[in-house]
N, C-alpha and C. Protein backbone atom coordinates (compact mmCIF):
# COMPACT_ATOMS: atom_id res chain seq x y z
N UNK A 1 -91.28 104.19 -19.11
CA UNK A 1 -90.14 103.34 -19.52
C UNK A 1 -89.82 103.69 -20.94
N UNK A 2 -88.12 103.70 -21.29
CA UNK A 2 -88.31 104.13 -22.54
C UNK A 2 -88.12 102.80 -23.61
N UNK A 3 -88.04 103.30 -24.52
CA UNK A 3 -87.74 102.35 -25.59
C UNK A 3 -86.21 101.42 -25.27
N UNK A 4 -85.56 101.94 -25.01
CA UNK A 4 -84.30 101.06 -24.56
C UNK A 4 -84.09 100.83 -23.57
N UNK A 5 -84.85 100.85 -22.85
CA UNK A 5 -85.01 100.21 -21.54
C UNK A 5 -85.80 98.69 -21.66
N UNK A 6 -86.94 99.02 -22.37
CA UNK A 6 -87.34 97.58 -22.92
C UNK A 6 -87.13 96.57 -23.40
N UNK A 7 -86.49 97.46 -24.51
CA UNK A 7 -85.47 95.60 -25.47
C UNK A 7 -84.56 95.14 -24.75
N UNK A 8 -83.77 96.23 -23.45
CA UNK A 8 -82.78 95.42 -22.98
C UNK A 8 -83.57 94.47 -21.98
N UNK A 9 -84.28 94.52 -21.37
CA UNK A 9 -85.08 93.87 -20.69
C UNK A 9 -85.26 92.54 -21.48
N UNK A 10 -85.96 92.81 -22.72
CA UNK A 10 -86.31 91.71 -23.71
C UNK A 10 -85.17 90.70 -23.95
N UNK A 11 -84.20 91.31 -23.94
CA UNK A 11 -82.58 90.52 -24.42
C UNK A 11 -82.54 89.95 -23.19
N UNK A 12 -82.72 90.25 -22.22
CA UNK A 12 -82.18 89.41 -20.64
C UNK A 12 -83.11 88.33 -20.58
N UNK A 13 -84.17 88.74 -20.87
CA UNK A 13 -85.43 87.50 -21.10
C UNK A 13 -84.90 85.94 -21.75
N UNK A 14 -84.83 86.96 -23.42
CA UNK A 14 -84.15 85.93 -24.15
C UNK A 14 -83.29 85.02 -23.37
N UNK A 15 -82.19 85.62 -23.18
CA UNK A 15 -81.07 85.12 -22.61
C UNK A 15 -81.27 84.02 -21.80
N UNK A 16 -81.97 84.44 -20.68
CA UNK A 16 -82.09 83.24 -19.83
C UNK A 16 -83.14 82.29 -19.85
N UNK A 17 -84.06 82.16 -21.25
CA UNK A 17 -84.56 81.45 -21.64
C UNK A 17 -83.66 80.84 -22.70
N UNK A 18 -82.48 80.74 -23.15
CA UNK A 18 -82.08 80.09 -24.01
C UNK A 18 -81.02 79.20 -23.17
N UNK A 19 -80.27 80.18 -22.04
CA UNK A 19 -79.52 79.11 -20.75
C UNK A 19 -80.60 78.15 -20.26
N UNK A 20 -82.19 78.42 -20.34
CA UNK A 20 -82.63 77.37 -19.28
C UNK A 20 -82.85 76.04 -20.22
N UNK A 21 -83.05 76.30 -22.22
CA UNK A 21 -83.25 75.43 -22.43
C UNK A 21 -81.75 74.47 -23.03
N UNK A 22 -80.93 74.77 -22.74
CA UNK A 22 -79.58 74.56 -23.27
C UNK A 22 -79.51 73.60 -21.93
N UNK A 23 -79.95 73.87 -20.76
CA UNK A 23 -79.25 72.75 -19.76
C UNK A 23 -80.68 71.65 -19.58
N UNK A 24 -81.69 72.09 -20.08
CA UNK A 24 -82.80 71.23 -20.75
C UNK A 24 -82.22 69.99 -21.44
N UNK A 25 -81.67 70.53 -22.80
CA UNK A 25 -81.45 69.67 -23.54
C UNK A 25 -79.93 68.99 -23.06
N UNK A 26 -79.36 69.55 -22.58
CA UNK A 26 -78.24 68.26 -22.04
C UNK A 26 -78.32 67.09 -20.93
N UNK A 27 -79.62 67.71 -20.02
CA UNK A 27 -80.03 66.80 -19.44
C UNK A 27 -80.48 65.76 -20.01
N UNK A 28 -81.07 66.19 -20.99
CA UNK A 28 -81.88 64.91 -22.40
C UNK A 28 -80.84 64.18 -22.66
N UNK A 29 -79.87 64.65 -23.23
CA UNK A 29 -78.76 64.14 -23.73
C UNK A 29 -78.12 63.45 -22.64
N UNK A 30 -77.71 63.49 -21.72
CA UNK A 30 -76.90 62.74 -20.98
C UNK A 30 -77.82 61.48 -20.73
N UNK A 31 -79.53 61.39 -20.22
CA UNK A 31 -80.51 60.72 -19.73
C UNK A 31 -80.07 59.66 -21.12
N UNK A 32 -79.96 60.09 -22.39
CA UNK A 32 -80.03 59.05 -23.24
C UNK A 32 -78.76 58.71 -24.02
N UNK A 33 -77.85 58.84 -23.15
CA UNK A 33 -76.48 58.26 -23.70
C UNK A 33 -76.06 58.70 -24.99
N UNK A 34 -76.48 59.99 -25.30
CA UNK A 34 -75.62 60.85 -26.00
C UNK A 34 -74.40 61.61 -25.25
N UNK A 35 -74.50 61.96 -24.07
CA UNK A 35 -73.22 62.57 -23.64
C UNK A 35 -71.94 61.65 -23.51
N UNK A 36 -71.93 60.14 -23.73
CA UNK A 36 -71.31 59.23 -23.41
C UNK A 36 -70.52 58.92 -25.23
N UNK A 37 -71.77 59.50 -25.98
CA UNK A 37 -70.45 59.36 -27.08
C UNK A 37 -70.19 60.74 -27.26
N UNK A 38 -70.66 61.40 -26.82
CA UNK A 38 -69.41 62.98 -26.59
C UNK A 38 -68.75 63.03 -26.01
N UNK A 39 -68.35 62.12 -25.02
CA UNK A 39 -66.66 61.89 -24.19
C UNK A 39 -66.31 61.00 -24.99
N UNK A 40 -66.99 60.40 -25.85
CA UNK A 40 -65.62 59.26 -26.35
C UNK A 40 -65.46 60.32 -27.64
N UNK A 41 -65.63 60.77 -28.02
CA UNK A 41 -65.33 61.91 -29.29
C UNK A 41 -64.53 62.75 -28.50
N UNK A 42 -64.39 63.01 -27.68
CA UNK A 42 -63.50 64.01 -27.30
C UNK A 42 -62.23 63.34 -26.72
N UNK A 43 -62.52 62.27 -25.87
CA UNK A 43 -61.24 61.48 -25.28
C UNK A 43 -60.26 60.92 -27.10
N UNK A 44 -61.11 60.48 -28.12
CA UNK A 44 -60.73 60.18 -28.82
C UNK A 44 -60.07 57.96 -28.45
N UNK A 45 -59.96 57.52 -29.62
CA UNK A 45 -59.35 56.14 -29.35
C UNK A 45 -58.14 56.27 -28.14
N UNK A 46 -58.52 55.01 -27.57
CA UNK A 46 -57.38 54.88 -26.87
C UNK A 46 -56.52 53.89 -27.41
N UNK A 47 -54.90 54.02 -27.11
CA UNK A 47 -54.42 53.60 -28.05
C UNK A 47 -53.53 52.14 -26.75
N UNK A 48 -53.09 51.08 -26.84
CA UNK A 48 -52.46 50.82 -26.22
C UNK A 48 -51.04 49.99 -26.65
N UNK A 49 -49.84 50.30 -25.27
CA UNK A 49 -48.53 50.29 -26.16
C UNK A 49 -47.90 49.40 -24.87
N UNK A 50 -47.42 48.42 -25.65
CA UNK A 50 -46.77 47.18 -24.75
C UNK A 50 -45.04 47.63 -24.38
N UNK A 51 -44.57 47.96 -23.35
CA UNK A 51 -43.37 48.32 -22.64
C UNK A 51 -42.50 47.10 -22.36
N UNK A 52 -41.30 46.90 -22.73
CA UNK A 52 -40.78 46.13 -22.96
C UNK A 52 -39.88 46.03 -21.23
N UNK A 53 -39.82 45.40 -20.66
CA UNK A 53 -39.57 45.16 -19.47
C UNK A 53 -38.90 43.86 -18.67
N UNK A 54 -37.69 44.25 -18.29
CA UNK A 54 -36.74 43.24 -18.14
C UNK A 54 -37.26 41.88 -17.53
N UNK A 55 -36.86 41.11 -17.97
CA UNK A 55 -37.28 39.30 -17.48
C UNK A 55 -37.30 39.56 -15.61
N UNK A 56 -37.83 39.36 -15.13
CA UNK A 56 -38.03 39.22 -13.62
C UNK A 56 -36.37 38.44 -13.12
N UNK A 57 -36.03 38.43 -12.01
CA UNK A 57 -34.75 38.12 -11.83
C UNK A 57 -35.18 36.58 -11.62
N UNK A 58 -34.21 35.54 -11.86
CA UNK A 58 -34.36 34.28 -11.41
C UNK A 58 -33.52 34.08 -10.49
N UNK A 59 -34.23 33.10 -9.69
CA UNK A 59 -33.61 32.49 -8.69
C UNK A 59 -31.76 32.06 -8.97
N UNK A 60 -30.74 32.42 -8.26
CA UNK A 60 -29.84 31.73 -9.03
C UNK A 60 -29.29 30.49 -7.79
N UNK A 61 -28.56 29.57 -8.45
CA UNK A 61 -28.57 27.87 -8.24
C UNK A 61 -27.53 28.28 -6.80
N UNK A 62 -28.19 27.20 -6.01
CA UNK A 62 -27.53 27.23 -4.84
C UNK A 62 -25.55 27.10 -4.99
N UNK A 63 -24.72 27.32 -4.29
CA UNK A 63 -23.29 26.87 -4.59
C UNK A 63 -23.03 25.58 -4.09
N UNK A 64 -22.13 25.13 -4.81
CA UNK A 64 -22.14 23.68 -4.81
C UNK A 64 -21.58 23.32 -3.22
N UNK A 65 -21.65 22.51 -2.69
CA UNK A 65 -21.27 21.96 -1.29
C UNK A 65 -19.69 21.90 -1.57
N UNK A 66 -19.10 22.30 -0.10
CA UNK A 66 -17.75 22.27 0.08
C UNK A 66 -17.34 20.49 0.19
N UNK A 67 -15.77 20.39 -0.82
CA UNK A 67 -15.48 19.39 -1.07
C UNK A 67 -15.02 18.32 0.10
N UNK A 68 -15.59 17.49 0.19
CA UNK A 68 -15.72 16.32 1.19
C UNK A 68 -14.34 16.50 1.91
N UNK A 69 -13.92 16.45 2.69
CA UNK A 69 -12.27 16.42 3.52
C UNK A 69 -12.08 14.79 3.83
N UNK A 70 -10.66 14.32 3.20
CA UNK A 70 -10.44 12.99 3.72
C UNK A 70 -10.38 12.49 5.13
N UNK A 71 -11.50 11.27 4.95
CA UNK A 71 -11.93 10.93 5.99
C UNK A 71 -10.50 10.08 6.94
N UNK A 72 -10.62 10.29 7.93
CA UNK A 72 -9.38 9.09 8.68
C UNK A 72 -9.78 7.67 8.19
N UNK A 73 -8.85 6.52 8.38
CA UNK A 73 -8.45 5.57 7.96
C UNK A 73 -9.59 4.77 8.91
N UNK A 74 -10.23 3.77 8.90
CA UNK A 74 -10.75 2.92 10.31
C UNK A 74 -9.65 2.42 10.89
N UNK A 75 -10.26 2.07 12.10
CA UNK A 75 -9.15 1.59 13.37
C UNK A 75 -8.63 0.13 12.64
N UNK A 76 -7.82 -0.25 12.54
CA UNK A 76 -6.89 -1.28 11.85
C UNK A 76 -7.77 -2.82 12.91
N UNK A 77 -8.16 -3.35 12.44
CA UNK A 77 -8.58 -4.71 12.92
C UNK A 77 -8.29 -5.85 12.40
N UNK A 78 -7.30 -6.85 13.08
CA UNK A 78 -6.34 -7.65 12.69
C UNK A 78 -7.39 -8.97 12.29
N UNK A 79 -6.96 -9.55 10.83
CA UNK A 79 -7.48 -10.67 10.27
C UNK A 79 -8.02 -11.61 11.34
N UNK A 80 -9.15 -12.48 11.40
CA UNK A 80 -9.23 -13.30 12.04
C UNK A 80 -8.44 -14.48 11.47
N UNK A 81 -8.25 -15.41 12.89
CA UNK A 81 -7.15 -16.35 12.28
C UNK A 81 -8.02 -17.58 11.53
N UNK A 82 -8.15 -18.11 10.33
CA UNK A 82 -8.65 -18.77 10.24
C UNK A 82 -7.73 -20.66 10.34
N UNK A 83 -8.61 -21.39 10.79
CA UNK A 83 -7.85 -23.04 11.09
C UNK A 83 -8.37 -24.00 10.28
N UNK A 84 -7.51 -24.22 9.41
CA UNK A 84 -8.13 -25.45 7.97
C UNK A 84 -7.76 -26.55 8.45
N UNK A 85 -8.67 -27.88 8.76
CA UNK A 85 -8.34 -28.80 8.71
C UNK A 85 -7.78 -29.55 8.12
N UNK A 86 -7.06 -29.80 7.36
CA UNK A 86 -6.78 -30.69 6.14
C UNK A 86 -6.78 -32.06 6.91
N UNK A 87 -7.19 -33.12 5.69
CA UNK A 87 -7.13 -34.69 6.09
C UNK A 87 -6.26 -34.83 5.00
N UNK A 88 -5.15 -35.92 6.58
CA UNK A 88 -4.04 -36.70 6.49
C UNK A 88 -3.40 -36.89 5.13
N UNK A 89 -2.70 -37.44 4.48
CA UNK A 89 -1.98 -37.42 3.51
C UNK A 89 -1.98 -38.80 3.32
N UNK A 90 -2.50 -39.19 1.91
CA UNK A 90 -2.59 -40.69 1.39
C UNK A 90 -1.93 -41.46 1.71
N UNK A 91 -1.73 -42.73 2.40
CA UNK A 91 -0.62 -43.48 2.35
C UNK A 91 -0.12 -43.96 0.73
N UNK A 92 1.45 -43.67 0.12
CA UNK A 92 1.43 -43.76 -0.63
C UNK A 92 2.03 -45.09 -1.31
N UNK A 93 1.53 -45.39 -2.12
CA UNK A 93 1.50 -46.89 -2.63
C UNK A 93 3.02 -47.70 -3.02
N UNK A 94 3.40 -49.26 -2.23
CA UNK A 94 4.55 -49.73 -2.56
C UNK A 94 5.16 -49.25 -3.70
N UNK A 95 4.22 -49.03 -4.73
CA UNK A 95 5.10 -49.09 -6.30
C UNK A 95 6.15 -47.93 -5.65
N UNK A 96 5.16 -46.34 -5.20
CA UNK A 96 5.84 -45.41 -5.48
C UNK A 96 6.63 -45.43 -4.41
N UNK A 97 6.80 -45.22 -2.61
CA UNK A 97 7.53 -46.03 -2.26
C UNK A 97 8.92 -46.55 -2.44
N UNK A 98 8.92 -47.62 -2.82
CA UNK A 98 9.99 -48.31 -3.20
C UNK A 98 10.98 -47.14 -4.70
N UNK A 99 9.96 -46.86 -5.49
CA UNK A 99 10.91 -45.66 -6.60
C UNK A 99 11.38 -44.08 -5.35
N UNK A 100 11.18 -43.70 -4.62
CA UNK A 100 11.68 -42.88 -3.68
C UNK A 100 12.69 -43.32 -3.26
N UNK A 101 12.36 -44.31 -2.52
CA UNK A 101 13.92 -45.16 -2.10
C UNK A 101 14.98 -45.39 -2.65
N UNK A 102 14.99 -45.52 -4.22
CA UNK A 102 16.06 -45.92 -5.10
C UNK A 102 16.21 -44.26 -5.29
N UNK A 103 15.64 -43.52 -5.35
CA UNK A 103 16.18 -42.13 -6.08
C UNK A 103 16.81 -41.68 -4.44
N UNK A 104 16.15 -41.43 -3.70
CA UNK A 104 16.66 -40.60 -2.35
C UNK A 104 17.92 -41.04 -1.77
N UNK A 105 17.71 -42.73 -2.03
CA UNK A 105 19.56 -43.79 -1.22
C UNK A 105 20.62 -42.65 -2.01
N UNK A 106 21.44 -41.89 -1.42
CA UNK A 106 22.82 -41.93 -2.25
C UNK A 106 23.75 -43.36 -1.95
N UNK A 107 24.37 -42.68 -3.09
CA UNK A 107 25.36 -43.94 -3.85
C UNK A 107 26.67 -43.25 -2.43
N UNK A 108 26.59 -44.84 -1.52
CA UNK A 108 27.71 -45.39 -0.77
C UNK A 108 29.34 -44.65 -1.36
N UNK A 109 30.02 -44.12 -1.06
CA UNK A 109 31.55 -44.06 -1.78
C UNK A 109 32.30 -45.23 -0.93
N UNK A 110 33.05 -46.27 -2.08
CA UNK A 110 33.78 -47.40 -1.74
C UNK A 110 34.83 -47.11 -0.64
N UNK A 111 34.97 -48.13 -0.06
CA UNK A 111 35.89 -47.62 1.19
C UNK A 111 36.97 -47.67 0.46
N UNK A 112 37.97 -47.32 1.12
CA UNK A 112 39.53 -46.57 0.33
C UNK A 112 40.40 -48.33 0.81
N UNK A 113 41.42 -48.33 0.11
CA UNK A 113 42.02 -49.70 0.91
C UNK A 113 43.32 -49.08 1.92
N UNK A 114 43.41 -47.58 1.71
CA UNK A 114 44.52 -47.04 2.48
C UNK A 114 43.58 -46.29 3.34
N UNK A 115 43.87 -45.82 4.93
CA UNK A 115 42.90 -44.36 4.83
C UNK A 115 44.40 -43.01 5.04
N UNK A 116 43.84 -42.09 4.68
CA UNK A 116 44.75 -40.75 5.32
C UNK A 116 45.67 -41.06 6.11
N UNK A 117 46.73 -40.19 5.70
CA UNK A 117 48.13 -40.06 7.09
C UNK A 117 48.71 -39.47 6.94
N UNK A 118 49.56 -38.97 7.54
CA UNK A 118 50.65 -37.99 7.96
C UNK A 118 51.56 -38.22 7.27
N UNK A 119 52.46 -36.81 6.35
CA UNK A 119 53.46 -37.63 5.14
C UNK A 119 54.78 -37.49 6.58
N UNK A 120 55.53 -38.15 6.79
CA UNK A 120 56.59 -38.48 7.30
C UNK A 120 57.39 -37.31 6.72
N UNK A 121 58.31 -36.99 5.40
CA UNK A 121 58.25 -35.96 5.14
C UNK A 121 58.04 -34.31 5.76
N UNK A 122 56.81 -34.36 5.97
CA UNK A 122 56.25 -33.05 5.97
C UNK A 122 55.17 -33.40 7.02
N UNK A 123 55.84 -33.51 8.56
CA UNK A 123 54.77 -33.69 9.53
C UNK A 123 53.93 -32.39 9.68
N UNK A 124 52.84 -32.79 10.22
CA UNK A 124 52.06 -31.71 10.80
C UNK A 124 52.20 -30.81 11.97
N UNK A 125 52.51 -29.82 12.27
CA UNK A 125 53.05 -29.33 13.38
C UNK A 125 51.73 -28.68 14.70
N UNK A 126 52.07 -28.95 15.41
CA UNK A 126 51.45 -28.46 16.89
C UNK A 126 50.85 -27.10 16.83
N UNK A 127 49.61 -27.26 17.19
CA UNK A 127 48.78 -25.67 16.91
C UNK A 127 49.20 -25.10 18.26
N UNK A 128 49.66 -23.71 17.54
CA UNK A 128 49.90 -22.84 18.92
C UNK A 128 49.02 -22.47 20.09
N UNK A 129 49.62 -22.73 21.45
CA UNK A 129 48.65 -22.87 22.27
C UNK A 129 48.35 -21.37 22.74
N UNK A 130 47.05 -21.42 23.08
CA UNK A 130 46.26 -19.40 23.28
C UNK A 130 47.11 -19.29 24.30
N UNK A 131 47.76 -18.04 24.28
CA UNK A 131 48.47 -17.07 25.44
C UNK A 131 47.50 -17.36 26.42
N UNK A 132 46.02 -17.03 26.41
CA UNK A 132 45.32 -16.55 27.33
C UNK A 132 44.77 -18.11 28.10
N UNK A 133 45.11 -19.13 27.65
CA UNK A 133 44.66 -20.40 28.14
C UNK A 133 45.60 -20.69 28.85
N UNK A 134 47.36 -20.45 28.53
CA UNK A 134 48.18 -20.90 29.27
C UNK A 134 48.34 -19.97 30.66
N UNK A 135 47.75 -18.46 30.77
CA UNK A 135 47.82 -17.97 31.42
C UNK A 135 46.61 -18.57 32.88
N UNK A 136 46.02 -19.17 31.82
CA UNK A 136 44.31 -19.66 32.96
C UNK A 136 44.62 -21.17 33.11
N UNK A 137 45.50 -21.57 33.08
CA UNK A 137 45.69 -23.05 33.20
C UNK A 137 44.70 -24.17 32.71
N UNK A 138 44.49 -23.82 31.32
CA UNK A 138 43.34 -24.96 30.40
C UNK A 138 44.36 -25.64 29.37
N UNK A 139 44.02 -26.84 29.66
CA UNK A 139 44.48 -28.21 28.66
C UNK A 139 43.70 -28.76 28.64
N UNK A 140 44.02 -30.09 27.86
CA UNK A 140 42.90 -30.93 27.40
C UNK A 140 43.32 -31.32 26.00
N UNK A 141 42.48 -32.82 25.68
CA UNK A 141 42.81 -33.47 24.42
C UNK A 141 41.33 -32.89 23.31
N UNK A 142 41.64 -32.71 22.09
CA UNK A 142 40.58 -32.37 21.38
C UNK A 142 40.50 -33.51 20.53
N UNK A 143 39.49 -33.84 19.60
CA UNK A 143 39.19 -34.82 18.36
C UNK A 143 39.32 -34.42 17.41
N UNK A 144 39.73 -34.18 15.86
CA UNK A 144 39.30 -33.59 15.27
C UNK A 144 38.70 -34.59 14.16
N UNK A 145 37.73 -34.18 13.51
CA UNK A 145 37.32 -35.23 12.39
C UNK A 145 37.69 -34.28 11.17
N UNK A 146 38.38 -34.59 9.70
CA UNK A 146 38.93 -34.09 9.42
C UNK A 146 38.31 -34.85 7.65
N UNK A 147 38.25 -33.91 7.11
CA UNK A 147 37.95 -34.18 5.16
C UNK A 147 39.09 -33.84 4.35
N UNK A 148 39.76 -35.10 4.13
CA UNK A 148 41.13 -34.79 3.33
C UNK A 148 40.96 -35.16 1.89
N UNK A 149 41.28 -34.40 1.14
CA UNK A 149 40.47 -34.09 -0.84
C UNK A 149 42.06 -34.75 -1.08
N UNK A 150 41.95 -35.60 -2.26
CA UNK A 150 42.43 -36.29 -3.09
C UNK A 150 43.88 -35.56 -2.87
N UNK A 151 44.09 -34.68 -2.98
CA UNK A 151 45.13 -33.99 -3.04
C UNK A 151 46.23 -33.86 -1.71
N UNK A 152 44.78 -34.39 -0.78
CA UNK A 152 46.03 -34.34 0.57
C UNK A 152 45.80 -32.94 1.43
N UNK A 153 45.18 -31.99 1.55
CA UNK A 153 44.79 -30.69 2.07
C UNK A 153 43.65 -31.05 2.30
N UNK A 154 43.23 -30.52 4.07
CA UNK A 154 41.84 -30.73 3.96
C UNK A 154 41.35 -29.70 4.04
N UNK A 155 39.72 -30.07 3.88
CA UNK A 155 38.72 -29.32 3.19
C UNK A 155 37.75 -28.52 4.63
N UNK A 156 37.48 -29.70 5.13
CA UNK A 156 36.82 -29.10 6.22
C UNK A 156 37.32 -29.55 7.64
N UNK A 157 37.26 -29.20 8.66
CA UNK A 157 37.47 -29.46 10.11
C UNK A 157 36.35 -29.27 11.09
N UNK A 158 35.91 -30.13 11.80
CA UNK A 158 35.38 -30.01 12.83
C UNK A 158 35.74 -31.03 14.29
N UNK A 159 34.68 -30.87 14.89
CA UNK A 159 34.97 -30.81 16.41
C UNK A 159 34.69 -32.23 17.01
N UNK A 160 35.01 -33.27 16.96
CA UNK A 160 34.51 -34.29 17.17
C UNK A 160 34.70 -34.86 18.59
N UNK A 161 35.05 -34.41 19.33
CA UNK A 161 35.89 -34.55 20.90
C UNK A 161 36.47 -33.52 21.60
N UNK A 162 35.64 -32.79 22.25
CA UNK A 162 36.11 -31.10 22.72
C UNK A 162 36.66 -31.46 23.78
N UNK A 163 37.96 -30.45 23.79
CA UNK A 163 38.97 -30.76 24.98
C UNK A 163 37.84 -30.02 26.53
N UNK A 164 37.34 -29.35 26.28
CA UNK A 164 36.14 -28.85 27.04
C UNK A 164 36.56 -27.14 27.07
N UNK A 165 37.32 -26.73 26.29
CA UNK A 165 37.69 -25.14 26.63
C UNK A 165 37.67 -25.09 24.78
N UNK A 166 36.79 -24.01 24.94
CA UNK A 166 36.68 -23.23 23.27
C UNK A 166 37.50 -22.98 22.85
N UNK A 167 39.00 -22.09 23.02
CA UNK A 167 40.31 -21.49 23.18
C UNK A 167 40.39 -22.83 21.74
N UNK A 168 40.98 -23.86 23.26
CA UNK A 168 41.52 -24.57 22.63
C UNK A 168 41.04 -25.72 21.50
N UNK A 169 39.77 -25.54 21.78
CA UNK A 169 39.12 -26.30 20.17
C UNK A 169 39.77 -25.56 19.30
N UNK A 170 39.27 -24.29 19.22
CA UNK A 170 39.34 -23.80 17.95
C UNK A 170 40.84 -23.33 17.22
N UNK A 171 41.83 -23.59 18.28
CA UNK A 171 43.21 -23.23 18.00
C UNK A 171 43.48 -24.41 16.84
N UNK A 172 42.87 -25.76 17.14
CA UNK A 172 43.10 -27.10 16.64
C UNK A 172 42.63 -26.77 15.55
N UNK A 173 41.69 -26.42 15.20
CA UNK A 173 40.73 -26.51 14.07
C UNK A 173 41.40 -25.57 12.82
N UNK A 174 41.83 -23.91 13.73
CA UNK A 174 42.67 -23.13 12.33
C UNK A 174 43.43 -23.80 12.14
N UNK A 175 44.39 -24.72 12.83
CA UNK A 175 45.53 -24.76 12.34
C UNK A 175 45.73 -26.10 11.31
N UNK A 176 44.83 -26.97 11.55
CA UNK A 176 44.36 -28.15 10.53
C UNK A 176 44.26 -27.25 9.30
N UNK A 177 43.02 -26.70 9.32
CA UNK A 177 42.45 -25.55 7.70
C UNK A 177 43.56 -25.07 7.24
N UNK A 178 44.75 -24.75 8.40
CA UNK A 178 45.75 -23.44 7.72
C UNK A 178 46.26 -24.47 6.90
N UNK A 179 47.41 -24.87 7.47
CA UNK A 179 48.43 -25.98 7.02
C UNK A 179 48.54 -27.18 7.09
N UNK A 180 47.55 -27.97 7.45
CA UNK A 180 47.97 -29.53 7.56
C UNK A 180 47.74 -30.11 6.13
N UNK A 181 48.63 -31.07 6.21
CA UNK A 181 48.62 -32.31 4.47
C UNK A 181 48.62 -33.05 5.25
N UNK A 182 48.35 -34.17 4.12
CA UNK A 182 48.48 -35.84 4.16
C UNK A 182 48.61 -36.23 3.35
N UNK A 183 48.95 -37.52 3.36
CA UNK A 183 48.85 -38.29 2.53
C UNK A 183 47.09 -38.66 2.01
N UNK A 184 47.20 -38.58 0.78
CA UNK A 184 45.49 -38.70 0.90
C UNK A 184 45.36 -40.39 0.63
N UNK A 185 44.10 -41.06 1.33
CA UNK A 185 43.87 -42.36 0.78
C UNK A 185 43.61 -42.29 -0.35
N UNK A 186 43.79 -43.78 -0.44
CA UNK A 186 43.87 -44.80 -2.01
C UNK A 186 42.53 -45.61 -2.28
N UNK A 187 42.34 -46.02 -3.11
CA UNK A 187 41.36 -47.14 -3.56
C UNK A 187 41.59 -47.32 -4.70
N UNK A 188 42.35 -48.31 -5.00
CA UNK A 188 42.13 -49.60 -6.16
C UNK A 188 43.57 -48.59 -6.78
N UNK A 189 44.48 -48.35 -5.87
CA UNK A 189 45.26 -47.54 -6.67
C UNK A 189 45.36 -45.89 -6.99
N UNK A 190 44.70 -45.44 -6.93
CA UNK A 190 43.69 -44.01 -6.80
C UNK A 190 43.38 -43.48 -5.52
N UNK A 191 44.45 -41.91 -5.73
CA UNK A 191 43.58 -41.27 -4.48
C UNK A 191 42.52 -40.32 -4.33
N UNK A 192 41.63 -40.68 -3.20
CA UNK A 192 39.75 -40.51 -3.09
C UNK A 192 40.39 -39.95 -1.93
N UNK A 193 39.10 -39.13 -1.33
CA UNK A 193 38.67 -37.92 -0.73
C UNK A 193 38.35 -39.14 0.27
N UNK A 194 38.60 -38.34 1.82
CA UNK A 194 37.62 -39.75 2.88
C UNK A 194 38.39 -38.91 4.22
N UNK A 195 37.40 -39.20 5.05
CA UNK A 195 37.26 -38.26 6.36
C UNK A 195 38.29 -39.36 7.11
N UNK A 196 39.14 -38.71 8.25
CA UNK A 196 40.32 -38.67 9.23
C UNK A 196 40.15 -38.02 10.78
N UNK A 197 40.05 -39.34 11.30
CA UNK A 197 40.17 -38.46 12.72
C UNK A 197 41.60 -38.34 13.36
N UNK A 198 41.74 -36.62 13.67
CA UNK A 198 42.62 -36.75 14.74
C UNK A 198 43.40 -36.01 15.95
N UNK A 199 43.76 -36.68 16.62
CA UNK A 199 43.74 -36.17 18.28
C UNK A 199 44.71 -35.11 18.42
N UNK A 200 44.71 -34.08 19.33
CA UNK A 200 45.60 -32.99 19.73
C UNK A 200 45.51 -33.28 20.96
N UNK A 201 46.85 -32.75 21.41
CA UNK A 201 46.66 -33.08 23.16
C UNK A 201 47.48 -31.58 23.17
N UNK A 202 46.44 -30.70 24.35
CA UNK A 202 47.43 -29.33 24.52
C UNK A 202 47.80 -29.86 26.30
N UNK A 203 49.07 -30.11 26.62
CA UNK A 203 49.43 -29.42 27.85
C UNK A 203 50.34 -29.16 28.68
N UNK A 204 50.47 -28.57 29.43
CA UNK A 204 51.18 -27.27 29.97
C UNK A 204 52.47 -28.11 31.00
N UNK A 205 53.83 -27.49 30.44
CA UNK A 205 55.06 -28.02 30.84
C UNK A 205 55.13 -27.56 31.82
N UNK A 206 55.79 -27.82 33.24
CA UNK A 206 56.57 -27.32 34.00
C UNK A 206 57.89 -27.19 33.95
């Protein structure tokens, strides 16, 4: 063997006596928690960083309920009738009584010493008899009661004795309102207002 054949031999020796004690000693090292601060030396600090991240969504509020629709009217149900008794009415006392009586009496108008009449002059003339009565053969006597005003014209007319046919009442009656005068009654000299009855007779000539 030569000389350089040896040392290289010697160097391979070395060699893998220095690999066997190199994984020697890291076994040591790891067994005693030295390799654990050689990863944190190498990882170095960790650093930590807060990410700013949108608010989570919220619930949003239900929609409000659709607006009530007018309700119909209730069925119309008529008032009950209610029935009040009332008790009777006081009998009320002579004093008061007797003051009713004097206020409620009207005052009498004095009788006239003349009554109403016909001015001689200026008679009253015959109410025209209805076409349509003489055609239907109705006559008859009427009444009339009659309100003759101071002046002699009367005021009102009515019916006091119906000849029995309407026609001819009422022919009596315009024709009093239209045109009749009188003489108006007297009292004490003075002529006063005072009711007049008087008769019409309608009937039919041959």
């Amino acid at each position: 063997m030569s000389y350089f054949e040896e040392r290289k031999g010697s160097g391979r020796l070395v060699g893998f006596s220095a690999v066997a004690l190199l994984h020697v000693a890291l076994i040591w090292a790891l067994a005693n928690g030295l390799g654990a601060k050689v990863v944190e030396a190498v990882q170095g600090p960790i650093m930590a960083k807060i990410i700013d991240t949108p608010p989570a969504k919220q619930d949003e509020p239900p929609p409000p309920p659709p607006p009530a629709l007018d309700k119909p009217p209730p069925p119309f149900v008529p008032a009950p009738e209610i029935h009040i008794n009332l008790p009777p009415p006081a009998t009320p006392s002579k004093a008061i009584t007797a003051v009713q009586s004097k206020v409620a009496a009207p005052t009498q108008p004095a009788m006239p010493d003349t009554a109403p009449r016909s001015d001689p002059q200026h008679p009253n003339r015959q109410p025209p008899y209805p076409a349509s009565s003489r055609r239907m053969g109705e006559q008859g006597r009427v009444v009339l009661l009659l309100y003759v005003k101071a002046d002699g014209s009367v005021q009102e007319a009515r019916v006091d004795q119906s000849s029995g046919f309407a026609k001819l009442d009422k022919a009596a009656v315009d024709e009093a309102l239209k045109s009749w005068r009188f003489l108006p009654a007297m009292h004490g000299g003075v002529a006063v207002p005072s009711w007049h009855r008087v008769a019409v007779a309608f009937r039919l000539t041959t």
